[in-house]
C-alpha atoms as a PDB file:
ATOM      1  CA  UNK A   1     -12.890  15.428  60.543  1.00  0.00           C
ATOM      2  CA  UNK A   2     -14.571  15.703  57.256  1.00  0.00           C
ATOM      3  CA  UNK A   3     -13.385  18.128  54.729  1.00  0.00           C
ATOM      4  CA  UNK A   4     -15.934  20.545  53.524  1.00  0.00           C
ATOM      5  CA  UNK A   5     -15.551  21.768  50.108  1.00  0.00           C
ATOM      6  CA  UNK A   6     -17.961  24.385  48.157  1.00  0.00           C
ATOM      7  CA  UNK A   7     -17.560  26.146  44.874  1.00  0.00           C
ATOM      8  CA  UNK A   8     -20.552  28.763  44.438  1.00  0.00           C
ATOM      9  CA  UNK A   9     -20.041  30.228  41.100  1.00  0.00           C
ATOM     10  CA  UNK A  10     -22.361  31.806  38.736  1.00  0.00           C
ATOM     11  CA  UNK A  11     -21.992  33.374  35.603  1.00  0.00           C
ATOM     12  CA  UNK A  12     -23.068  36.999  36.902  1.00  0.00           C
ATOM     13  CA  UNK A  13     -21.952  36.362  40.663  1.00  0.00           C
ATOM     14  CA  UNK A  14     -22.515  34.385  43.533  1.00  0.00           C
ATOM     15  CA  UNK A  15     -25.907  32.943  43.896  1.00  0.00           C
ATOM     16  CA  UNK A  16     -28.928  35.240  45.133  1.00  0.00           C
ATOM     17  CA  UNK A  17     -30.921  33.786  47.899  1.00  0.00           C
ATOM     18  CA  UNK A  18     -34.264  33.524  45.608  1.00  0.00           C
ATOM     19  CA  UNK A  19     -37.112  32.540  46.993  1.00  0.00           C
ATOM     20  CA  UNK A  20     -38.995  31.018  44.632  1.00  0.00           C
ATOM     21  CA  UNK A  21     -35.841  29.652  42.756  1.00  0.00           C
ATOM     22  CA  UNK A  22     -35.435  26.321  40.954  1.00  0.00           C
ATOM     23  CA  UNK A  23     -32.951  23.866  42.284  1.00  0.00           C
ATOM     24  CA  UNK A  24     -31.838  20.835  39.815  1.00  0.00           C
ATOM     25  CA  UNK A  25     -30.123  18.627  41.554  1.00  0.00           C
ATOM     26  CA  UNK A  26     -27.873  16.948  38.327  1.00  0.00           C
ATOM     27  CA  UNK A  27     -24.884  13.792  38.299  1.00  0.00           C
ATOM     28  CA  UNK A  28     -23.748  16.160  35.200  1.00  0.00           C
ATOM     29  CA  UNK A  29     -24.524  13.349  32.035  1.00  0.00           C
ATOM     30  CA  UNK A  30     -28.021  14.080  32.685  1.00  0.00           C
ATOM     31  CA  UNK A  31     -27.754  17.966  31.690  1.00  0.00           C
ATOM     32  CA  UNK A  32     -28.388  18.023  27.886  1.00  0.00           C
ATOM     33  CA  UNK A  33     -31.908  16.041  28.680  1.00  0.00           C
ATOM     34  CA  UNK A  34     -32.353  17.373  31.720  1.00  0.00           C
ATOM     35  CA  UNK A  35     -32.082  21.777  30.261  1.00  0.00           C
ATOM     36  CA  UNK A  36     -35.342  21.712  28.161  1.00  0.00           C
ATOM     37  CA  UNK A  37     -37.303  20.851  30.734  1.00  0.00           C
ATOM     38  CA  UNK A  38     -35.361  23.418  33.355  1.00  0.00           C
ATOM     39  CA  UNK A  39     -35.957  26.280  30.659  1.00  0.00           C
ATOM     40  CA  UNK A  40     -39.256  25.778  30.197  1.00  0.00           C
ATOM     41  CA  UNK A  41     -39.804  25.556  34.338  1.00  0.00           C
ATOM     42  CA  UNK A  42     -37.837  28.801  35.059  1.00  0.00           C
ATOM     43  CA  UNK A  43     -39.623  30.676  32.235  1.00  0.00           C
ATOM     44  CA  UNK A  44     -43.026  29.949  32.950  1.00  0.00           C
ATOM     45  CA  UNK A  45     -42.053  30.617  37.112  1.00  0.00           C
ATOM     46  CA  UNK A  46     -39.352  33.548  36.400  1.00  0.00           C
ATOM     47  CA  UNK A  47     -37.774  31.468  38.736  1.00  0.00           C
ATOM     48  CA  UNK A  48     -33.594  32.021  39.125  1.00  0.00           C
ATOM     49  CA  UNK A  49     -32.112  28.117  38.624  1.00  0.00           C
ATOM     50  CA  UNK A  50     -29.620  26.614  41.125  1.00  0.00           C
ATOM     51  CA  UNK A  51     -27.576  23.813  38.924  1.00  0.00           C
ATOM     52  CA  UNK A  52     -26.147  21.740  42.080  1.00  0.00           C
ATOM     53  CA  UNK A  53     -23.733  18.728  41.706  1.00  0.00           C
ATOM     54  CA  UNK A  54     -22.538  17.033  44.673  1.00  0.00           C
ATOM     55  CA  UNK A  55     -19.201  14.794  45.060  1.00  0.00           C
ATOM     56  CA  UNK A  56     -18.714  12.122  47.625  1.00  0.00           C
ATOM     57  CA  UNK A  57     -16.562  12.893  50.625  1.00  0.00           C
ATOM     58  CA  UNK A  58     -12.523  12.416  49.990  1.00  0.00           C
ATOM     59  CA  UNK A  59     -13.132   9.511  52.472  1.00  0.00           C
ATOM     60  CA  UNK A  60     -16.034   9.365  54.820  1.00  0.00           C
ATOM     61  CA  UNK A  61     -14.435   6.250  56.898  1.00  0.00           C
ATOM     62  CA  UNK A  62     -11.048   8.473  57.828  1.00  0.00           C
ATOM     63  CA  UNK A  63     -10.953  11.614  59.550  1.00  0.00           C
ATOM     64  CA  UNK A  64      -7.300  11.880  58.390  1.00  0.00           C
ATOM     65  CA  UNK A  65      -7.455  11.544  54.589  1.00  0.00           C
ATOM     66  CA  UNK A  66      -6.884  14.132  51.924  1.00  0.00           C
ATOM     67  CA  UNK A  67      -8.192  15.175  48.521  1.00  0.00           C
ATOM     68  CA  UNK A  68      -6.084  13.285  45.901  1.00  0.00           C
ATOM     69  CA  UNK A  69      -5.604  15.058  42.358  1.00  0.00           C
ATOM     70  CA  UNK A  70      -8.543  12.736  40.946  1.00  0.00           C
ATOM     71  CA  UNK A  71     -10.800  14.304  43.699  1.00  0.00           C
ATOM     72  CA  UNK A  72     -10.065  17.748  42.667  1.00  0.00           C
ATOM     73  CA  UNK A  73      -9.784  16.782  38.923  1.00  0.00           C
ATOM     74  CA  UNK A  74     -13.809  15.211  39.217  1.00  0.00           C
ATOM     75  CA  UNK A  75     -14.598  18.491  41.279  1.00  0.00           C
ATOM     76  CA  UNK A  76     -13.031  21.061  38.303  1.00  0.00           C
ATOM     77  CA  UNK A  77     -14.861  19.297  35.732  1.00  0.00           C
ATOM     78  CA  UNK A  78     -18.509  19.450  37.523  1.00  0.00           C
ATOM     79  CA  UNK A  79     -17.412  22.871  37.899  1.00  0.00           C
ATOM     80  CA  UNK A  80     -16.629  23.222  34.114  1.00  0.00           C
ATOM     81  CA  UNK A  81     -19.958  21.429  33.048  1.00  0.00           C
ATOM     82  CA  UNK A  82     -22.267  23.340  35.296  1.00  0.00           C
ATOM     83  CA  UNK A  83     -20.669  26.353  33.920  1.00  0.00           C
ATOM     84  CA  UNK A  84     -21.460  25.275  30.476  1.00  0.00           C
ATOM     85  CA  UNK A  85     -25.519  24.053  31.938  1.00  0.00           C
ATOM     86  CA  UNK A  86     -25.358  27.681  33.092  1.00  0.00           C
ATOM     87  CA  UNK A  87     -24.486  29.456  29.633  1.00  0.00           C
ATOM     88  CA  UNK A  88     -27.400  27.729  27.648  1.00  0.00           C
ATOM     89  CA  UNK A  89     -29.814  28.685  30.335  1.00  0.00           C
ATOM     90  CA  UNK A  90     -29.011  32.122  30.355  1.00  0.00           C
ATOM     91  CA  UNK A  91     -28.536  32.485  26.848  1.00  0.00           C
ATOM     92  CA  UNK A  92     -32.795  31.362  27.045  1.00  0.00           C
ATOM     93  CA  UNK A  93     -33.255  34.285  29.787  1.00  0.00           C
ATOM     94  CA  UNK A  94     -32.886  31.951  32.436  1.00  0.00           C
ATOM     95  CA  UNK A  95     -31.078  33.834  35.412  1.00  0.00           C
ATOM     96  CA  UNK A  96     -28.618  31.188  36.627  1.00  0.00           C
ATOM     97  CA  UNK A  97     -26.057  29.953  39.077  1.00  0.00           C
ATOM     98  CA  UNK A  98     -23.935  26.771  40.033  1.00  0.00           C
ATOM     99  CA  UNK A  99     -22.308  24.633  42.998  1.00  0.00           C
ATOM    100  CA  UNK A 100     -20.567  22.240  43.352  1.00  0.00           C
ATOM    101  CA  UNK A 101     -20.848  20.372  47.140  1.00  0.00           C
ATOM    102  CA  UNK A 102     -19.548  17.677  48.403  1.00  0.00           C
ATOM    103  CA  UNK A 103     -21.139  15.009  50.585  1.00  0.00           C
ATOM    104  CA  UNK A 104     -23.836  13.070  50.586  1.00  0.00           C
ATOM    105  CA  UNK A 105     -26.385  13.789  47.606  1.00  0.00           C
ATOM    106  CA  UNK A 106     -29.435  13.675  49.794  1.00  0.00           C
ATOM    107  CA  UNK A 107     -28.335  15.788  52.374  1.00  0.00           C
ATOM    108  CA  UNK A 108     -26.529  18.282  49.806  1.00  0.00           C
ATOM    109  CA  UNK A 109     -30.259  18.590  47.758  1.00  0.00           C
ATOM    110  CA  UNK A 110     -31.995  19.058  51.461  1.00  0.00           C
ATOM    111  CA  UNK A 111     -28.955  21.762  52.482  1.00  0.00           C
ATOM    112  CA  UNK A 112     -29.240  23.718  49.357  1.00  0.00           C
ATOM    113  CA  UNK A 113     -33.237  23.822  49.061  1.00  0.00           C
ATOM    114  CA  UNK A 114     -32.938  25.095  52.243  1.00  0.00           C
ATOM    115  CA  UNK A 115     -30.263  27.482  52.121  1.00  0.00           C
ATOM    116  CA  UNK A 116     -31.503  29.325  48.329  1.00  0.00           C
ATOM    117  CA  UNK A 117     -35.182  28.731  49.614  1.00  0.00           C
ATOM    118  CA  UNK A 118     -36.306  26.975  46.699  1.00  0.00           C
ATOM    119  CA  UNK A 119     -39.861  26.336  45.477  1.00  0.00           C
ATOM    120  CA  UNK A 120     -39.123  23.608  43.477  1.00  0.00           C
ATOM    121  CA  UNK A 121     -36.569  20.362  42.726  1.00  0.00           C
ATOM    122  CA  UNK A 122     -35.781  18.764  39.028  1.00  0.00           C
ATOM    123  CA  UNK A 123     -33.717  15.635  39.348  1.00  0.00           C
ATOM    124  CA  UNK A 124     -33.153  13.009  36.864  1.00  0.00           C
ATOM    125  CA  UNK A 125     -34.699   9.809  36.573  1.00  0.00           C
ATOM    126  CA  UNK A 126     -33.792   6.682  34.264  1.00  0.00           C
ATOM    127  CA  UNK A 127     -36.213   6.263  31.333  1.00  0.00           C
ATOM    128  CA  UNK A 128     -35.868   2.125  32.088  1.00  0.00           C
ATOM    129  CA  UNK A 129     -37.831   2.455  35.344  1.00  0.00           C
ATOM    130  CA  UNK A 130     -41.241   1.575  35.769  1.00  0.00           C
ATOM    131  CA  UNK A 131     -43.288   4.136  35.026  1.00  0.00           C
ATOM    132  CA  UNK A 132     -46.001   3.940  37.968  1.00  0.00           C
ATOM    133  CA  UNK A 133     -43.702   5.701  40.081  1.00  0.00           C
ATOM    134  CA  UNK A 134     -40.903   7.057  41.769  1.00  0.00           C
ATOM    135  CA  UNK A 135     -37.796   4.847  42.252  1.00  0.00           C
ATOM    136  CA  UNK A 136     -36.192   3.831  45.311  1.00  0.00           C
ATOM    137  CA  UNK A 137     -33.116   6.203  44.215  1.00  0.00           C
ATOM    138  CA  UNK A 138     -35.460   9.199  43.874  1.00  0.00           C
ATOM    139  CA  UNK A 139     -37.043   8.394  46.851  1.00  0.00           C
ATOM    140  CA  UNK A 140     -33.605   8.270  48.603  1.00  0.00           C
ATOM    141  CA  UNK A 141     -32.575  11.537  47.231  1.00  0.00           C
ATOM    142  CA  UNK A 142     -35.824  13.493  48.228  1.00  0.00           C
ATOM    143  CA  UNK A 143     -36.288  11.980  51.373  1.00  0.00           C
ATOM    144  CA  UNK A 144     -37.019  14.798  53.548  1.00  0.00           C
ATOM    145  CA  UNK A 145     -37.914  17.559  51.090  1.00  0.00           C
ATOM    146  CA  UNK A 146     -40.801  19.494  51.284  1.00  0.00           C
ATOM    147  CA  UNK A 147     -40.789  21.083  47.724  1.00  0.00           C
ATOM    148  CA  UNK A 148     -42.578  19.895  44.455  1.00  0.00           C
ATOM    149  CA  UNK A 149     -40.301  17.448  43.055  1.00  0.00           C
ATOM    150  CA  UNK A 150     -40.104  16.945  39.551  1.00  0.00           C
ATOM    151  CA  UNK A 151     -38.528  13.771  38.057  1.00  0.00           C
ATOM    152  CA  UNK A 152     -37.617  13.793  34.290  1.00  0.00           C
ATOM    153  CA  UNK A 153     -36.963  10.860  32.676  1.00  0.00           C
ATOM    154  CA  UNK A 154     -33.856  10.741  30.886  1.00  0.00           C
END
């Protein structure tokens, strides 16, 4: 039995169900070069932004095991940085909200496209990689999704 954790906060609420919306899929240290590129996306769409983070189960091999303080210590502070993400957005207009899943990345990003009905994904990608294409990381995490995905190097 795996636990199944979410934390849906936004600054104004919980988050809308926006068609149309923006999800950025973010392993937090990517924020600060990931935001200018979010802004400009949500202004130009008026699109609401979904900041998503997800954690790795407590222990996907036992069905008996339980959160340890370190788990809920890593899950506070996505919470805490996402927050932070959230203020700069709106503070450019940017209607915004957060969460914070846990499971699988892949299948977290395909879940919450889904369940905000998003138009569009922004993930990260590593400025050292080739530059012909998308990685076999990115490819891993957008397996599956059938929005425009847009990879910014960081």
């Amino acid at each position: 039995m795996q636990m199944q954790v979410v934390v849906d906060e936004s600054i104004a609420g919980p988050a809308p169900v926006a068609p149309g919306a923006i999800l950025v899929a973010t392993g937090l240290t990517d924020i600060p070069r990931l935001l200018p590129r979010v802004v400009a996306e949500a202004q130009s769409a008026r699109a609401h932004v979904a900041l998503l983070h997800s954690i790795l189960p407590v222990d996907a091999g036992s069905s008996h095991a339980a959160p340890s303080a370190a788990w809920f210590k890593l899950f506070r502070d996505a919470r805490i940085v996402l927050l932070g993400a959230a203020r700069h957005l709106e503070s450019h207009g940017v209607a915004c909200s957060t969460c914070v899943r846990e499971g699988n990345a892949s299948e977290v990003i395909r879940e919450e496209l889904e369940r905000i009905h998003a138009s569009k994904l922004i993930i990260a990608r590593s400025a050292r990689v080739e530059k012909t294409g998308i990685t076999q990381e990115d490819q891993d995490l957008t397996t599956g999704v059938n929005v425009p995905v847009i990879a910014v190097e960081v």
